[in-house]
N, C-alpha and C. Protein backbone atom coordinates (compact mmCIF):
# COMPACT_ATOMS: atom_id res chain seq x y z
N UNK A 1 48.71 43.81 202.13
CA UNK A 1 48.48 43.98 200.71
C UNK A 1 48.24 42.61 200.08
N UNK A 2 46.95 42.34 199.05
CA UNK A 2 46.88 41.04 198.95
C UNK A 2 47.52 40.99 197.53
N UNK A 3 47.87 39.77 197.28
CA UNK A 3 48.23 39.15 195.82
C UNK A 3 47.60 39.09 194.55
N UNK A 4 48.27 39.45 193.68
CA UNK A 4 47.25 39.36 192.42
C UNK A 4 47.61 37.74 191.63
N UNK A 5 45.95 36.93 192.03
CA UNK A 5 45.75 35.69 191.71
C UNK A 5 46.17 35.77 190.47
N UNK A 6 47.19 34.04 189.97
CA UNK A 6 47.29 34.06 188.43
C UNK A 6 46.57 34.44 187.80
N UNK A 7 45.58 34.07 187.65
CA UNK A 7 44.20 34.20 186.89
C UNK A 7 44.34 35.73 186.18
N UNK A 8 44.23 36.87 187.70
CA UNK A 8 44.01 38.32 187.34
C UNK A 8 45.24 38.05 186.67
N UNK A 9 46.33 37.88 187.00
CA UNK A 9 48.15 38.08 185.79
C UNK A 9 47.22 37.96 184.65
N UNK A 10 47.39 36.98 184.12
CA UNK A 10 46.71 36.03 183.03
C UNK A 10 45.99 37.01 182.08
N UNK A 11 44.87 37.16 182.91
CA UNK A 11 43.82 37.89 182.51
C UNK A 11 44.70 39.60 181.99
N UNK A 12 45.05 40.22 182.97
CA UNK A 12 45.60 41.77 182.91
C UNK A 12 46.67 41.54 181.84
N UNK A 13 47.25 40.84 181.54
CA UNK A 13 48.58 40.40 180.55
C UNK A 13 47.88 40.05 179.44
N UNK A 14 46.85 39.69 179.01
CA UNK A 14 45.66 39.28 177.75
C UNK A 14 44.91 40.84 177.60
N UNK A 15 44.85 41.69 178.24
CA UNK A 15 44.20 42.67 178.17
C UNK A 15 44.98 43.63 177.49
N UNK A 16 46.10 43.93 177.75
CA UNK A 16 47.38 44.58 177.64
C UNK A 16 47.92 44.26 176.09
N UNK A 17 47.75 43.22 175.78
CA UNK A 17 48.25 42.26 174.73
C UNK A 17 46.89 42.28 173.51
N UNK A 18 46.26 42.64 174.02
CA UNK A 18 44.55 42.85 172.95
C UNK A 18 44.84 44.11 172.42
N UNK A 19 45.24 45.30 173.30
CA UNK A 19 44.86 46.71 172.93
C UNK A 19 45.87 47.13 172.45
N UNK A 20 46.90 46.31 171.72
CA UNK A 20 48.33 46.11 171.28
C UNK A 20 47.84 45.69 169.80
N UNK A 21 47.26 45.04 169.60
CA UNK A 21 46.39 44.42 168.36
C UNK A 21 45.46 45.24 167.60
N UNK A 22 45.78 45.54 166.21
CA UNK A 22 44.85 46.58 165.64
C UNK A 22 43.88 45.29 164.88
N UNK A 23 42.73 45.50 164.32
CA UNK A 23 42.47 44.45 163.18
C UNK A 23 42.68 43.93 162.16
N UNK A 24 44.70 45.39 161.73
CA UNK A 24 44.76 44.51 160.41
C UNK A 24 45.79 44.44 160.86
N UNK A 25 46.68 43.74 161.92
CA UNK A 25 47.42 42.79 162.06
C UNK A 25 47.09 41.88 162.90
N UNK A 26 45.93 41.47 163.27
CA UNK A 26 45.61 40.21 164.20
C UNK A 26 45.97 38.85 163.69
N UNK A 27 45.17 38.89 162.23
CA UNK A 27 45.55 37.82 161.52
C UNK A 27 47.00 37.13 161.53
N UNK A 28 48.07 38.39 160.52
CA UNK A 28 49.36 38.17 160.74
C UNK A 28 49.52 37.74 162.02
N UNK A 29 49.43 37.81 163.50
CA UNK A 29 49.70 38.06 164.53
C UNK A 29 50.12 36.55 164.84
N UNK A 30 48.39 36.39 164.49
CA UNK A 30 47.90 34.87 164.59
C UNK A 30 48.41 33.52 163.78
N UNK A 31 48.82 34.19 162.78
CA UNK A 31 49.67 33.33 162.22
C UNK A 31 50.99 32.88 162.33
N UNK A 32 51.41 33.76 162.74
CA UNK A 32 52.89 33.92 163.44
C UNK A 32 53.36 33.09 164.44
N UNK A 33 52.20 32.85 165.40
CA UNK A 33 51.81 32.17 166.44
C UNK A 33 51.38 30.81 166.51
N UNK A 34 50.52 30.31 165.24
CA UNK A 34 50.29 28.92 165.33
C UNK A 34 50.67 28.47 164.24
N UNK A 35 51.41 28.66 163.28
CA UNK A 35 51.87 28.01 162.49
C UNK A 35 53.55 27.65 162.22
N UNK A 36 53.68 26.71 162.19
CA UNK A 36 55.11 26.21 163.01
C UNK A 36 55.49 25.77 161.19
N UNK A 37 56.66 26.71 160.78
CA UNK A 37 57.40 26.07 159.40
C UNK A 37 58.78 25.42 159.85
N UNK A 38 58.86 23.82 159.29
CA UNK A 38 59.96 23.10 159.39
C UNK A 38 60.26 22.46 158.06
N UNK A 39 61.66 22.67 158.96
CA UNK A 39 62.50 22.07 157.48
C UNK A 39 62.27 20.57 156.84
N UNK A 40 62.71 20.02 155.55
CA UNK A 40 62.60 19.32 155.36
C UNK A 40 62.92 17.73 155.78
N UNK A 41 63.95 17.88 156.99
CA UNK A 41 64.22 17.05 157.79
C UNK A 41 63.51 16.87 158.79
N UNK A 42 63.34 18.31 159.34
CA UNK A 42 62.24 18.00 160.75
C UNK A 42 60.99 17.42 160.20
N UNK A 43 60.37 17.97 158.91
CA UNK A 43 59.40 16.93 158.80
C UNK A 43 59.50 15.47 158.83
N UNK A 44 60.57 14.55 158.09
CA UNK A 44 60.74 13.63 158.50
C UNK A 44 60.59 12.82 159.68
N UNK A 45 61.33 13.60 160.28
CA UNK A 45 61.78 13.05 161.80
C UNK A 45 60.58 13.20 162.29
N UNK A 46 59.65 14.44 162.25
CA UNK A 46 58.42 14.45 162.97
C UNK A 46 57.09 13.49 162.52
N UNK A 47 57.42 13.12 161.25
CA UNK A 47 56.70 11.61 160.67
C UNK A 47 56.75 10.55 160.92
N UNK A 48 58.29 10.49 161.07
CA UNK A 48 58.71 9.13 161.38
C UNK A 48 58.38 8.61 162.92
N UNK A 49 58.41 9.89 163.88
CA UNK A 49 58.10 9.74 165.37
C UNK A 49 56.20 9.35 165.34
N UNK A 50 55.68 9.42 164.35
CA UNK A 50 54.60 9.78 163.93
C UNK A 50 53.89 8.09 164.08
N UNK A 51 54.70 7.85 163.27
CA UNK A 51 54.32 6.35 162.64
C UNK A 51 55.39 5.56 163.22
N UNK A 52 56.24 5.62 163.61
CA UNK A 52 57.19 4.98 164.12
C UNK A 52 57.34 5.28 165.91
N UNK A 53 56.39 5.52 166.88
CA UNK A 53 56.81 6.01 167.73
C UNK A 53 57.77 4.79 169.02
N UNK A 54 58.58 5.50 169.66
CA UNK A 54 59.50 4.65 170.48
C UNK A 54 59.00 3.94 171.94
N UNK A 55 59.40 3.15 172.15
CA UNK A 55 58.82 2.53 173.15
C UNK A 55 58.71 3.51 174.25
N UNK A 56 57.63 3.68 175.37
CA UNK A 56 58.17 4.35 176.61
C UNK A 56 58.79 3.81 177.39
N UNK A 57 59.53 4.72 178.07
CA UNK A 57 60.74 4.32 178.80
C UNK A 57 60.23 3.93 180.26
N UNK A 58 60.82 3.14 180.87
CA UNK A 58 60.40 2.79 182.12
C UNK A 58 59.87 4.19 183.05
N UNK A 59 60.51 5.37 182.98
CA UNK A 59 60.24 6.58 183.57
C UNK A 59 58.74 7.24 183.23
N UNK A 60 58.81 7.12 182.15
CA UNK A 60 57.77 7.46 181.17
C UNK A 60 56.39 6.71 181.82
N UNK A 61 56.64 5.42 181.85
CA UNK A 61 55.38 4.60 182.79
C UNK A 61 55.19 4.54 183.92
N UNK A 62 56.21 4.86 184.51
CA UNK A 62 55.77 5.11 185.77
C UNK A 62 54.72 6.49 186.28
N UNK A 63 55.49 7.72 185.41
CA UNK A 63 54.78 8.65 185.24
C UNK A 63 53.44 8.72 185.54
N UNK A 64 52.96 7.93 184.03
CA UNK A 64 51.88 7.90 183.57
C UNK A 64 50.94 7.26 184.69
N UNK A 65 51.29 6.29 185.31
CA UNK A 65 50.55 5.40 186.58
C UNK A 65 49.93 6.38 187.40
N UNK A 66 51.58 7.05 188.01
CA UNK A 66 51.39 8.07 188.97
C UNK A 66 49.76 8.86 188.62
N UNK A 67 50.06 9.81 187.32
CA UNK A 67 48.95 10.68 186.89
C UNK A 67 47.61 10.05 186.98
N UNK A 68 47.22 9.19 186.18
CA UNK A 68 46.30 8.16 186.43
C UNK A 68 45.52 8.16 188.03
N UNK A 69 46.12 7.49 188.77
CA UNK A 69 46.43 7.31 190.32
C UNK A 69 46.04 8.73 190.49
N UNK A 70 46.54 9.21 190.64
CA UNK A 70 46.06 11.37 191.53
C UNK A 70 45.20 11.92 190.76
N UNK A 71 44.60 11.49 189.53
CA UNK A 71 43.71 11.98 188.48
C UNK A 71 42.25 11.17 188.82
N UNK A 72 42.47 10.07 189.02
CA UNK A 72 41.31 8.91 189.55
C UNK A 72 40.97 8.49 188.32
N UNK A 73 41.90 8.06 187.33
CA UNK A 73 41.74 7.57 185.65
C UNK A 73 41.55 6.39 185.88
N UNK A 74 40.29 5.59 185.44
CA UNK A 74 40.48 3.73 185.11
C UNK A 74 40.45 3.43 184.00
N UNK A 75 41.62 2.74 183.29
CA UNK A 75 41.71 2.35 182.27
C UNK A 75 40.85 1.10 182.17
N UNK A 76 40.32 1.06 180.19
CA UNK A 76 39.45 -0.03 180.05
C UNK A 76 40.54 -1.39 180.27
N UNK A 77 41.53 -1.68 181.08
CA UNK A 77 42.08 -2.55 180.59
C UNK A 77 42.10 -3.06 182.44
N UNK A 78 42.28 -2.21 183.38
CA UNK A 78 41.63 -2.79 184.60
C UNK A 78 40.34 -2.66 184.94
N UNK A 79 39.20 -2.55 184.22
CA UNK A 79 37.97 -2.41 184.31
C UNK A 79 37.53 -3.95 184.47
């Protein structure tokens, strides 16, 4: 018996999830979904990370190398 590739999940779970959806709640649906309300602090904090962001952490750069490296990324800065 063979496997059902992510993809088909993906796909059959989007299909399922459409015919669940009339046209006069898609909108609502959709809104529900991408619009993120925060409080008046989290905005702050999410500003301040904004304009203020923190150094990366040694982990953080290494990371990033790694990805780079297995991605085949050249930065303009070893060019």
């Amino acid at each position: 018996m063979a496997r059902n590739s992510p993809e088909k999940s993906l796909r059959s779970k989007s299909e399922r999830l459409e015919a669940r959806i009339s046209p006069q709640n898609k909108d609502q649906i959709i809104q529900e979904h991408e619009i993120m309300v925060l409080s008046r602090k989290d905005q702050e904090v999410f500003v301040e990370a904004l304009f203020n962001p923190p150094e990366p952490s040694e982990k953080l750069r290494l990371a990033a190398q790694r990805y780079k490296k297995n991605m085949g990324v050249v930065s303009a800065v070893n060019r």
